[in-house]
N, C-alpha and C. Protein backbone atom coordinates (compact mmCIF):
# COMPACT_ATOMS: atom_id res chain seq x y z
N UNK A 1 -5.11 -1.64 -7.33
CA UNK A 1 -4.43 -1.15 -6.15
C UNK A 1 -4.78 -2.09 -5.01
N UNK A 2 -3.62 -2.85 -3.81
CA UNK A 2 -4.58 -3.04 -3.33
C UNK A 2 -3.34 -2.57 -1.91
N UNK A 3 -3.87 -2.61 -1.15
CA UNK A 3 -3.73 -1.70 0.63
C UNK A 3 -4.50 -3.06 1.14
N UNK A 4 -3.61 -3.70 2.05
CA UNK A 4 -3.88 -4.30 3.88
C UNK A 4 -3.13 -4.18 4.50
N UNK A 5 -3.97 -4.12 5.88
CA UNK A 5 -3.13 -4.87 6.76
C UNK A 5 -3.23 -3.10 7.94
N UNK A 6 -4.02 -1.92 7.61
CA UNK A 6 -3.89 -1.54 8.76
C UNK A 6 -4.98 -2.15 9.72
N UNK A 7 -5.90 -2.80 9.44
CA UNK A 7 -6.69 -3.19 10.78
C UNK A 7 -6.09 -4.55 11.44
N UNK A 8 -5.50 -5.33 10.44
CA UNK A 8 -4.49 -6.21 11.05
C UNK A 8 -3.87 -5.53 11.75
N UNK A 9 -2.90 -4.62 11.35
CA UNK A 9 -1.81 -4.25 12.47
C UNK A 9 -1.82 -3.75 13.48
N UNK A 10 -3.18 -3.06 13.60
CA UNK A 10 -3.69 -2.44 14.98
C UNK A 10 -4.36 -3.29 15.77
N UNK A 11 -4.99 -4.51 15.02
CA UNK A 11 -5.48 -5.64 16.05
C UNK A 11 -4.07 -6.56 16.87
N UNK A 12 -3.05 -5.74 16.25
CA UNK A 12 -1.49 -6.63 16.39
C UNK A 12 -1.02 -8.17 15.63
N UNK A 13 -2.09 -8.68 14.60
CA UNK A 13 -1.72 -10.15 13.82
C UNK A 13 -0.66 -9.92 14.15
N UNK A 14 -0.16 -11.37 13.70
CA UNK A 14 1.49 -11.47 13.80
C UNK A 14 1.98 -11.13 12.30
N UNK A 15 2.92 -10.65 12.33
CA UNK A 15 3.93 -10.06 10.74
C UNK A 15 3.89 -11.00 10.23
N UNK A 16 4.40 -12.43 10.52
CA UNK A 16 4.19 -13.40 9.33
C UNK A 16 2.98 -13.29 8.91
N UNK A 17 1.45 -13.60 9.60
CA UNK A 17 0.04 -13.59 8.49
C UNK A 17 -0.14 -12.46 8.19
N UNK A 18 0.24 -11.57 8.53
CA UNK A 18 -0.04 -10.32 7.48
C UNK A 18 0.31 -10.07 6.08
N UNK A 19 1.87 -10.80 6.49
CA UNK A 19 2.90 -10.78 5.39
C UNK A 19 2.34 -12.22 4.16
N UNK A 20 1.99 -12.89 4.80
CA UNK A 20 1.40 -14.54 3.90
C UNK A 20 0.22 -13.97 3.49
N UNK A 21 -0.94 -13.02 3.66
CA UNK A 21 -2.40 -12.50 3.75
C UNK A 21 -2.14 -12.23 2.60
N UNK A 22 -1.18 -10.97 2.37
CA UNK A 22 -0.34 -10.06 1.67
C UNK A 22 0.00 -10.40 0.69
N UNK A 23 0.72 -11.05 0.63
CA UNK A 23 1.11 -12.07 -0.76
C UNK A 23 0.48 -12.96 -1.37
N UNK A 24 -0.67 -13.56 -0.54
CA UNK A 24 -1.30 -14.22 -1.63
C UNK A 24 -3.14 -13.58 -2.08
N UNK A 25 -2.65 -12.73 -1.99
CA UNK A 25 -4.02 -11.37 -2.34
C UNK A 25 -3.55 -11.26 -3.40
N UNK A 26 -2.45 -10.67 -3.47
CA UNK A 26 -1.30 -10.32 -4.69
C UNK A 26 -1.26 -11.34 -6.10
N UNK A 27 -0.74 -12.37 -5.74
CA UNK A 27 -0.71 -13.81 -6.21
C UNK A 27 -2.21 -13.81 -7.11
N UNK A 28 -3.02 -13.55 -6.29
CA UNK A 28 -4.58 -14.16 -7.04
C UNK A 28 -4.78 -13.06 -7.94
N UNK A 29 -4.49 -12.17 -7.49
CA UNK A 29 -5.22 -10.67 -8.24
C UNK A 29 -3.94 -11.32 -9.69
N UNK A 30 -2.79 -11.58 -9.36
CA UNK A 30 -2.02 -11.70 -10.72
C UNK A 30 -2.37 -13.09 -11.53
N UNK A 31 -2.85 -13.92 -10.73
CA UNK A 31 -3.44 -14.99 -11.24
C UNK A 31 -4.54 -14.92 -12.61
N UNK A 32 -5.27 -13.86 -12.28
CA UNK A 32 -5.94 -13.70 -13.50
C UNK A 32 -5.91 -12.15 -14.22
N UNK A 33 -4.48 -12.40 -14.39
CA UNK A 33 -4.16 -11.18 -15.11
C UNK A 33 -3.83 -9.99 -14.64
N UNK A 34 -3.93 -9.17 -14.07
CA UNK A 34 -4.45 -8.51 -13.68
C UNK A 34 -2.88 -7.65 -12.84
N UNK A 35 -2.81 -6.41 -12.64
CA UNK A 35 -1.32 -5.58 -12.61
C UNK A 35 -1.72 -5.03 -11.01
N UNK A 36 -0.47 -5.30 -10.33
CA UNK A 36 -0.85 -4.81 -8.88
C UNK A 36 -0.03 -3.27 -8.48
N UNK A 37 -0.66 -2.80 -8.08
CA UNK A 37 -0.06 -1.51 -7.62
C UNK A 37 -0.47 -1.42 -5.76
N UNK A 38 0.98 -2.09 -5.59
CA UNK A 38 0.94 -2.00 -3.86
C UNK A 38 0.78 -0.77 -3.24
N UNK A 39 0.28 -0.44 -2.23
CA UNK A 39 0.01 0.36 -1.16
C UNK A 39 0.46 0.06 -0.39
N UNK A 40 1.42 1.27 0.52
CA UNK A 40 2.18 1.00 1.89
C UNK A 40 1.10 1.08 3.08
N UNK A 41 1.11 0.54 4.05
CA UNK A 41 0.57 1.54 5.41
C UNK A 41 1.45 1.45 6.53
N UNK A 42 1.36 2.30 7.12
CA UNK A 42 2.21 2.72 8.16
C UNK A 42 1.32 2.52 9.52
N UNK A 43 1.98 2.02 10.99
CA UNK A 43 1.31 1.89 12.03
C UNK A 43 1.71 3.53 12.82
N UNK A 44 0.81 3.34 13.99
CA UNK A 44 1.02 4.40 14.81
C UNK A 44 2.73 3.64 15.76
N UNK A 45 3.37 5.25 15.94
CA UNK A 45 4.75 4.32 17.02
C UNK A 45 4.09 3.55 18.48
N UNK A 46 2.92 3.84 18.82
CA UNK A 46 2.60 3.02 19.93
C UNK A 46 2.44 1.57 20.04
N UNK A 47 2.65 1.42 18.86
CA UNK A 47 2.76 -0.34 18.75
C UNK A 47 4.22 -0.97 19.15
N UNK A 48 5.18 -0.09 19.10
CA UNK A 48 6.59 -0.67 19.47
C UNK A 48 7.25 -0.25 18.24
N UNK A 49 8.34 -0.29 18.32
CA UNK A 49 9.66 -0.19 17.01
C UNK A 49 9.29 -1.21 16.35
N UNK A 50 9.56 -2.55 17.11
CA UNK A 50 10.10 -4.21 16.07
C UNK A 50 8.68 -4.00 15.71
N UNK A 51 7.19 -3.57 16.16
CA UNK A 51 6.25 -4.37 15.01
C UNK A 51 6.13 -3.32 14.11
N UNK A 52 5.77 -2.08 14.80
CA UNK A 52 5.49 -1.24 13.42
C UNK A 52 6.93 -0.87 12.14
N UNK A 53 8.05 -0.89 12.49
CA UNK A 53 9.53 -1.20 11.55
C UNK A 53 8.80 -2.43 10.66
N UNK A 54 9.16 -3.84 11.89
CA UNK A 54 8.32 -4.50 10.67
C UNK A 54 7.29 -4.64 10.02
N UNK A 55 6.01 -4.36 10.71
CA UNK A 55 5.05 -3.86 9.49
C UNK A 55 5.01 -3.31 8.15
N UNK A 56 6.17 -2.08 8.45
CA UNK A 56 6.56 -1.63 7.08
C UNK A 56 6.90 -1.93 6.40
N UNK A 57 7.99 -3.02 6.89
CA UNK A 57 8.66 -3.58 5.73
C UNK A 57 8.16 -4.98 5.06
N UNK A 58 7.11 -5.12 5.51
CA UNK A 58 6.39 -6.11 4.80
C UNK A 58 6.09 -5.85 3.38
N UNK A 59 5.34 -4.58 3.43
CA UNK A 59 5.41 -3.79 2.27
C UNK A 59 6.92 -3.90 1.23
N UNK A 60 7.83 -3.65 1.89
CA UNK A 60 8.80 -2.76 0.74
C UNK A 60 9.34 -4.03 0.24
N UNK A 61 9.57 -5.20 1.24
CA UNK A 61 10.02 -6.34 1.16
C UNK A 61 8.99 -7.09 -0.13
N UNK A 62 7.78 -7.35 0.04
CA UNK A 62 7.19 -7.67 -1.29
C UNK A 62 7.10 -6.69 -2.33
N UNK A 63 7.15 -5.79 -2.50
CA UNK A 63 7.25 -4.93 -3.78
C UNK A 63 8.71 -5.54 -4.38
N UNK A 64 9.55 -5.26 -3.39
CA UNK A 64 11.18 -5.39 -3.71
C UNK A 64 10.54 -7.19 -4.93
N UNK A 65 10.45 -8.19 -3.67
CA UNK A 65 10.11 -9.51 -4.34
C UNK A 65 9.47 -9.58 -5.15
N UNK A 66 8.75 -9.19 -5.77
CA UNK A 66 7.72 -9.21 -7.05
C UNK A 66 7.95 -8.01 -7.38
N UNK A 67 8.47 -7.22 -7.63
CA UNK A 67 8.76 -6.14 -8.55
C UNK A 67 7.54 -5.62 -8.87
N UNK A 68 6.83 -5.15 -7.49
CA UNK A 68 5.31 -4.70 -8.15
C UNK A 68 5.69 -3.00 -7.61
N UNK A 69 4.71 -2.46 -8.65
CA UNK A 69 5.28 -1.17 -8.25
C UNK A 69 4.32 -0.56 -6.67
N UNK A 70 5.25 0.52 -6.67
CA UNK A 70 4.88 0.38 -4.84
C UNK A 70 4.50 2.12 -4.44
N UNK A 71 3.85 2.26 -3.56
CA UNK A 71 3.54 3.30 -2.82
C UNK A 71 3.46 3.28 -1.36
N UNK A 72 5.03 3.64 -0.70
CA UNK A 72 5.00 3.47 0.37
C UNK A 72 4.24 3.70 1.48
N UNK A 73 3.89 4.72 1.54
CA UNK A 73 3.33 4.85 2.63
C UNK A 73 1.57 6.14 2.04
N UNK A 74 0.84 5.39 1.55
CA UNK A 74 -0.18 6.16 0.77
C UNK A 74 -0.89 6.82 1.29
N UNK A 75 -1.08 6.78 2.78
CA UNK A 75 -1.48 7.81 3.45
C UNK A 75 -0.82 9.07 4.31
N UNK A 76 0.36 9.00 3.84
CA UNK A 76 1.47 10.02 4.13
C UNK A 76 0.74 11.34 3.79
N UNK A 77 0.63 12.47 4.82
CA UNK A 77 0.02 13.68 4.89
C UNK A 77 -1.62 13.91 4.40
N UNK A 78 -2.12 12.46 5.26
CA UNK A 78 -3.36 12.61 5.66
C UNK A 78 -3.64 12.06 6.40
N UNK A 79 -2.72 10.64 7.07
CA UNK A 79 -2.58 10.02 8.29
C UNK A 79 -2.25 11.20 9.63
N UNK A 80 -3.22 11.09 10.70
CA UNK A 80 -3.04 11.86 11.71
C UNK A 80 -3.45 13.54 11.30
N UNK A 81 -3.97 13.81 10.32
CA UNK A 81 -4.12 14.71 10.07
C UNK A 81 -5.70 15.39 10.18
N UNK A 82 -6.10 15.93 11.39
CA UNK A 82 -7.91 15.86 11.98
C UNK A 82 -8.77 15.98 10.92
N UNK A 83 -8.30 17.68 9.93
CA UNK A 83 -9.19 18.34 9.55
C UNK A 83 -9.41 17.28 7.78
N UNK A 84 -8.51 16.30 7.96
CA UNK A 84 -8.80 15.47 6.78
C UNK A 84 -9.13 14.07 7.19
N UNK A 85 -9.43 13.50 8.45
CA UNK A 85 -9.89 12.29 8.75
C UNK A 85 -11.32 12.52 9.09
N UNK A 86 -12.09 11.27 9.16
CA UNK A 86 -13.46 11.02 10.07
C UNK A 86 -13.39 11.62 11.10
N UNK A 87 -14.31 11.12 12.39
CA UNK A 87 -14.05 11.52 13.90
C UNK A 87 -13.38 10.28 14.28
N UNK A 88 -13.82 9.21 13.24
CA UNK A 88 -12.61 8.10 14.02
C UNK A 88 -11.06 8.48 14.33
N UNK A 89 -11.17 8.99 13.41
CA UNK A 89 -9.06 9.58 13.26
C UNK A 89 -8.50 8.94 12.10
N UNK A 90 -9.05 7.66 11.59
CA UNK A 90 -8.44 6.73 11.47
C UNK A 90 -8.63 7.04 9.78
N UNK A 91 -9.78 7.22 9.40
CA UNK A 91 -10.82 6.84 8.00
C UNK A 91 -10.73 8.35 7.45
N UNK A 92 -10.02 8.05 6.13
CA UNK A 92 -9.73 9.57 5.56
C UNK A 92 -11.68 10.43 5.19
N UNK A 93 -12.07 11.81 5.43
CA UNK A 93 -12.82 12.91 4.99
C UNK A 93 -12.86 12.72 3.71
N UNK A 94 -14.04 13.39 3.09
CA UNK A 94 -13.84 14.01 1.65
C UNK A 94 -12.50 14.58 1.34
N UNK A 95 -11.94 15.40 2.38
CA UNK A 95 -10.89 16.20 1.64
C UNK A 95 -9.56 15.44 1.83
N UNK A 96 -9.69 14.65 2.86
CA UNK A 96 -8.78 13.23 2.62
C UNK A 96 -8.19 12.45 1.59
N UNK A 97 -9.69 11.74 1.16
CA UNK A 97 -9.72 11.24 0.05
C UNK A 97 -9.52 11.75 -1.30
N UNK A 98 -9.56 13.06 -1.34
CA UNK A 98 -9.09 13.86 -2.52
C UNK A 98 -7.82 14.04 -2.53
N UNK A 99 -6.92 14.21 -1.42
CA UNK A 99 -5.86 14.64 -0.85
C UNK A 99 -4.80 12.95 -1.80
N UNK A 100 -5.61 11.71 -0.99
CA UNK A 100 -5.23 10.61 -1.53
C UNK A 100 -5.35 10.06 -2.99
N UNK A 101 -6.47 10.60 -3.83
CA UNK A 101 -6.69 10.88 -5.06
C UNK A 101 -5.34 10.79 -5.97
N UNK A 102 -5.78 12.28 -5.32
CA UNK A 102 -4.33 13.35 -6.10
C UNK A 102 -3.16 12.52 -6.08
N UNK A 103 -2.27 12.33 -5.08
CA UNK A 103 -1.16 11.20 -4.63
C UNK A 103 -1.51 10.00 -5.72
N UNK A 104 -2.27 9.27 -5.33
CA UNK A 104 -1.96 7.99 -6.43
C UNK A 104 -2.43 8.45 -7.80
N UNK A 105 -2.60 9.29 -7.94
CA UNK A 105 -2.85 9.72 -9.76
C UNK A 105 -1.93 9.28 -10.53
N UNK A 106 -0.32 9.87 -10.22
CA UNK A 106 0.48 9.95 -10.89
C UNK A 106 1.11 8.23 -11.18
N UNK A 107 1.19 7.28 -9.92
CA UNK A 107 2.00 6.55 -9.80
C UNK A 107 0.84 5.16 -10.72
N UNK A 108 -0.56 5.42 -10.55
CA UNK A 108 -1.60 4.81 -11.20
C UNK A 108 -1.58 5.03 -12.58
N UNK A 109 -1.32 6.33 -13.05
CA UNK A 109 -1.33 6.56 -14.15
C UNK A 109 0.11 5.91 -14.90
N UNK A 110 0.93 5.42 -14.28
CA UNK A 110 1.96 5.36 -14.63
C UNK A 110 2.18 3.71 -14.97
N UNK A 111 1.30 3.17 -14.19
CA UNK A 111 0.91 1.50 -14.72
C UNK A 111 -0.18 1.21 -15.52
N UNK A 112 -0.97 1.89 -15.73
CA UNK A 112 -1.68 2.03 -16.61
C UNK A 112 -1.53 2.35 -17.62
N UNK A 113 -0.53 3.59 -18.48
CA UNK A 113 0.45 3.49 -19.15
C UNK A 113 1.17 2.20 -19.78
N UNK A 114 1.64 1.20 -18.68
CA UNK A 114 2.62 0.43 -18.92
C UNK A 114 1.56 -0.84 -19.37
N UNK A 115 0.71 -0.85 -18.72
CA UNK A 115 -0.40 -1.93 -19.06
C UNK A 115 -0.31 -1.84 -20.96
N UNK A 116 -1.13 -0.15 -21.40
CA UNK A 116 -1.37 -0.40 -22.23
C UNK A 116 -0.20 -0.31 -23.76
N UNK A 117 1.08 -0.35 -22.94
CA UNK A 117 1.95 -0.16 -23.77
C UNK A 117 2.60 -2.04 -23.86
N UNK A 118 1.84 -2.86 -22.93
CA UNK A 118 1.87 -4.25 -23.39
C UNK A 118 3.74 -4.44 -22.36
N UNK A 119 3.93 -3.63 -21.69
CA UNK A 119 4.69 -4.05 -20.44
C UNK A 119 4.53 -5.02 -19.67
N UNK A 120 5.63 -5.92 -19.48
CA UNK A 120 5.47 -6.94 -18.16
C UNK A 120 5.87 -6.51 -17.03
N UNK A 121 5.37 -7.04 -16.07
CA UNK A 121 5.34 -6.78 -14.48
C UNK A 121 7.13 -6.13 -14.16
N UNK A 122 7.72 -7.20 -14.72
CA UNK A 122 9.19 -7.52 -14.99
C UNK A 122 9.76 -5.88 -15.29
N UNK A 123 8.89 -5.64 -16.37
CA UNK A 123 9.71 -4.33 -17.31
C UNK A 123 9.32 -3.16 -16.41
N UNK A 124 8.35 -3.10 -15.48
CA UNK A 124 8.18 -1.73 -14.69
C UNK A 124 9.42 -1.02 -13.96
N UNK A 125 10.34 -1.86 -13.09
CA UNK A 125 10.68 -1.26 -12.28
C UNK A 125 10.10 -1.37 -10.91
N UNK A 126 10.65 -1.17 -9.61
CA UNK A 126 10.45 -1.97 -8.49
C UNK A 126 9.28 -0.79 -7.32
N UNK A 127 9.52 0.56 -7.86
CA UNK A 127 8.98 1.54 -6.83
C UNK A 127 8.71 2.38 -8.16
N UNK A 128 7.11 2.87 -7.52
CA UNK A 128 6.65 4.11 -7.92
C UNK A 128 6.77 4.77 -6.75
N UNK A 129 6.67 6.34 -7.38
CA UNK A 129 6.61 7.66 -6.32
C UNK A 129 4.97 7.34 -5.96
């Protein structure tokens, strides 16, 4: 699994090195084998439309390009959510992280599956739930 780019995006990088960071994390992890299961993240709207829109689509845009399977937005209903973050706000709780668990179970289990059924990257399909 791998997730960047929210402390980039809140420090504001620019979308291109996030997006180049991004892809060649990807690249190496497939370099030696190895099956990627992207993670979305989502910014807060106080960053503006054009960066956090594009932030996102940095994400969907490389999944789309490498056909890696994808999880848009993986902290969806635990982002902003108190009684499941730190006191930072930011850094999911125990019950967070269980919350996030649960969520990528299915879509993890589902490349893992494909791993051991001797699937190529190719044969997955472009988005997991």
């Amino acid at each position: 699994m791998i997730e960047l780019g929210g402390n980039d995006g809140l420090r504001g990088i620019p979308l291109a090195t996030i997006a180049q960071n991004l892809r060649a994390i990807v690249a190496k992890v497939q370099a030696h084998g190895a099956r990627v299961l992207l993670l979305g993240m989502r910014l807060p709207p106080s960053y503006g439309a054009d960066y956090t829109l594009g932030f996102a689509a940095i994400y969907t845009e490389l999944a789309e390009a490498l056909q890696l399977p994808f999880v848009p937005f993986f902290m969806e209903e635990v982002a902003g959510v108190p009684e499941l973050n730190l006191a930072d706000g930011l850094h999911p709780a125990r019950e967070g992280q269980a919350r996030l668990a649960d969520k990528l179970a299915a879509p993890l289990t589902r490349l893992l599956g494909e791993v051991r059924a001797g699937a190529t990257p190719h044969d997955a399909g472009a988005i997991a739930d």
